[in-house]
Each structure stands twice: as C-alpha cells, then as structure tokens.
C-alpha atoms as a PDB file:
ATOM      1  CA  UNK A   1     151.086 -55.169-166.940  1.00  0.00           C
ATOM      2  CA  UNK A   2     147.665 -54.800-166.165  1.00  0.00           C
ATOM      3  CA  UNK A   3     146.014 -55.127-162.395  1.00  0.00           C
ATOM      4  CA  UNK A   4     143.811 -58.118-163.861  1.00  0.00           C
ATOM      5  CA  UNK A   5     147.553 -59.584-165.061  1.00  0.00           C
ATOM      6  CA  UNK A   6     149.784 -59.173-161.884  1.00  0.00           C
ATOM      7  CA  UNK A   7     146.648 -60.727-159.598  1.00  0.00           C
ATOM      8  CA  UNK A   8     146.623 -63.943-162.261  1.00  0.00           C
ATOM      9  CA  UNK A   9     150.396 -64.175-161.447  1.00  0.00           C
ATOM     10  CA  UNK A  10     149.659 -63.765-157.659  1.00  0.00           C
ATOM     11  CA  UNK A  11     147.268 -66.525-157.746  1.00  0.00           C
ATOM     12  CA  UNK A  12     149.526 -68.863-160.122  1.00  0.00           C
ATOM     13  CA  UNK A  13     152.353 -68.268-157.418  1.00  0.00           C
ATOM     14  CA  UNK A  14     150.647 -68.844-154.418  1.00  0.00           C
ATOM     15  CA  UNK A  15     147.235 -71.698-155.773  1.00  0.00           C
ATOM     16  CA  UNK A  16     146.509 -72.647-152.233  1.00  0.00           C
ATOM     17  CA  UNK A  17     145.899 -69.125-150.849  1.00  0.00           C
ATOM     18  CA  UNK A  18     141.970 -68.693-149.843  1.00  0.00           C
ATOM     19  CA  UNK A  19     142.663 -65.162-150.405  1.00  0.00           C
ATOM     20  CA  UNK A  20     144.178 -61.805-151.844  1.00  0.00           C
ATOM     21  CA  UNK A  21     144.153 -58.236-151.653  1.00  0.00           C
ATOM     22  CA  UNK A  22     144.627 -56.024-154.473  1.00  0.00           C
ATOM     23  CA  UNK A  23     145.754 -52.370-153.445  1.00  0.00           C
ATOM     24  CA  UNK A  24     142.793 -49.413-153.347  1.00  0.00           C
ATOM     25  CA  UNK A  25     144.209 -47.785-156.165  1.00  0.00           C
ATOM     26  CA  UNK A  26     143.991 -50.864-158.457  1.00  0.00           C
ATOM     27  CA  UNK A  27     140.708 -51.939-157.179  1.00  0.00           C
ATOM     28  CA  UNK A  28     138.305 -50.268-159.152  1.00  0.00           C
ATOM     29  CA  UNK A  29     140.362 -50.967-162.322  1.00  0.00           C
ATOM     30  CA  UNK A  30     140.489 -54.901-160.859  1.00  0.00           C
ATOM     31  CA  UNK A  31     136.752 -55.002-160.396  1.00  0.00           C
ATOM     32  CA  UNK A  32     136.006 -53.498-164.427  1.00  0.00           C
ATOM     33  CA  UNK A  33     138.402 -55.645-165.779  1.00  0.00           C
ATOM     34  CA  UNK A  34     136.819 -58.759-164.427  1.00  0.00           C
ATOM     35  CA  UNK A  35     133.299 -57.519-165.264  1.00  0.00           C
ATOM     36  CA  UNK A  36     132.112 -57.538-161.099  1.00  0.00           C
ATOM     37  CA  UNK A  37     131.371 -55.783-158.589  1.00  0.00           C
ATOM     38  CA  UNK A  38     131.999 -56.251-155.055  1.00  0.00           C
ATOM     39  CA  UNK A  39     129.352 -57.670-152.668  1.00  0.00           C
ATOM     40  CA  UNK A  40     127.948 -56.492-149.239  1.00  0.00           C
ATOM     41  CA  UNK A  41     131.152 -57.166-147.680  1.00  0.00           C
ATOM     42  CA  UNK A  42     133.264 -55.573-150.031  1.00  0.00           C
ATOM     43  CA  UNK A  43     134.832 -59.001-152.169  1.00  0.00           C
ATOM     44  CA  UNK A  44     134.576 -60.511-155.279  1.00  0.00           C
ATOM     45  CA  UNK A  45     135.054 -64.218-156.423  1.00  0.00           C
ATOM     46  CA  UNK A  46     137.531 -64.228-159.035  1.00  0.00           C
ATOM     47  CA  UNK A  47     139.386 -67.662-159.830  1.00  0.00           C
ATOM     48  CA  UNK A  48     137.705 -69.630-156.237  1.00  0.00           C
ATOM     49  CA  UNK A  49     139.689 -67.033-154.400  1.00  0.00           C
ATOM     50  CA  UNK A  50     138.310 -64.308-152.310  1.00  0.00           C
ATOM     51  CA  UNK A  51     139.996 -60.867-153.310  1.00  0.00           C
ATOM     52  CA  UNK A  52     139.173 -57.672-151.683  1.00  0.00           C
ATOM     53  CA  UNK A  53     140.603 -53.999-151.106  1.00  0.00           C
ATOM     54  CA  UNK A  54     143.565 -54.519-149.389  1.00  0.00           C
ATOM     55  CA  UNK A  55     144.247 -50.352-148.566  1.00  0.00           C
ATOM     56  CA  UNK A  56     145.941 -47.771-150.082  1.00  0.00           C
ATOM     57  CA  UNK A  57     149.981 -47.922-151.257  1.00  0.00           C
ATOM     58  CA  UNK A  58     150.047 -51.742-150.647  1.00  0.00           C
ATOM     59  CA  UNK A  59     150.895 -54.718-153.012  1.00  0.00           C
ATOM     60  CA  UNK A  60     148.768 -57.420-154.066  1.00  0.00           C
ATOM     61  CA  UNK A  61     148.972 -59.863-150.987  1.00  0.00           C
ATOM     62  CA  UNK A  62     147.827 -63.640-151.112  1.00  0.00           C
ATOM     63  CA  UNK A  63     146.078 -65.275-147.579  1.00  0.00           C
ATOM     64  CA  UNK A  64     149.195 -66.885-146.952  1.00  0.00           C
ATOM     65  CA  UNK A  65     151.075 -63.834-147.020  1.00  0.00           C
ATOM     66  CA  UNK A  66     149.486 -61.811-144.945  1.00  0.00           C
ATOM     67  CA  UNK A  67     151.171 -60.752-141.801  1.00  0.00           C
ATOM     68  CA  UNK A  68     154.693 -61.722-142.828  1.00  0.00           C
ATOM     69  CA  UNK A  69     157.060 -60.131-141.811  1.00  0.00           C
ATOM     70  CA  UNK A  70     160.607 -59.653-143.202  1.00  0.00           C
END
C-alpha cells in the first residue's frame, strides 16, 4: 500500500483525531502524492486533519494516539 493509502486508513480508524504524523521517510512521498507542500510550520491540511513529520522509524500516529503507551 501506498503512504497516501495507509494515512486514509489512519484517518477512517481514528475520524475524531485533530491530528497525525506520518513517519520522515514517507513524508516526502505523502506530501507528492497529495499534490502539497508543507507550510511555515512544517503541516499540511489533508482531509480537515493536521498531518505533519512525525520523525524518523515511526508509524503513522493519529492525535489521539500520541503518547500511549503499551
């Protein structure tokens, strides 16, 4: 699947999330894929959500997700 794919999923599984991150190495691919680029702050609207770089070697992470810990 495609990074543009598994972040569609990521939203669809988690709607009310104001947010995601998509890992560094995706993020480039991400950003073509959806035809924008990030602005000053380093985000992009894509589907009312805010997504931005989440780091290297992570996994696309939703607002409500983040800092969970197992």
């Amino acid at each position: 699947m495609d990074i543009r794919t598994l972040v569609d999923i990521a939203i669809d599984e988690d709607p009310r999330a104001p947010c995601l991150w998509v890992p560094s190495e995706a993020w480039p691919e991400f950003c073509a894929a959806i035809r924008r680029r990030p602005n000053l702050i380093g985000a992009v609207i894509y589907r009312d959500k805010t997504v931005r770089d989440g780091g290297p070697a992570t996994d696309i992470v939703t607002g409500s997700q983040q800092g969970w810990r197992a």
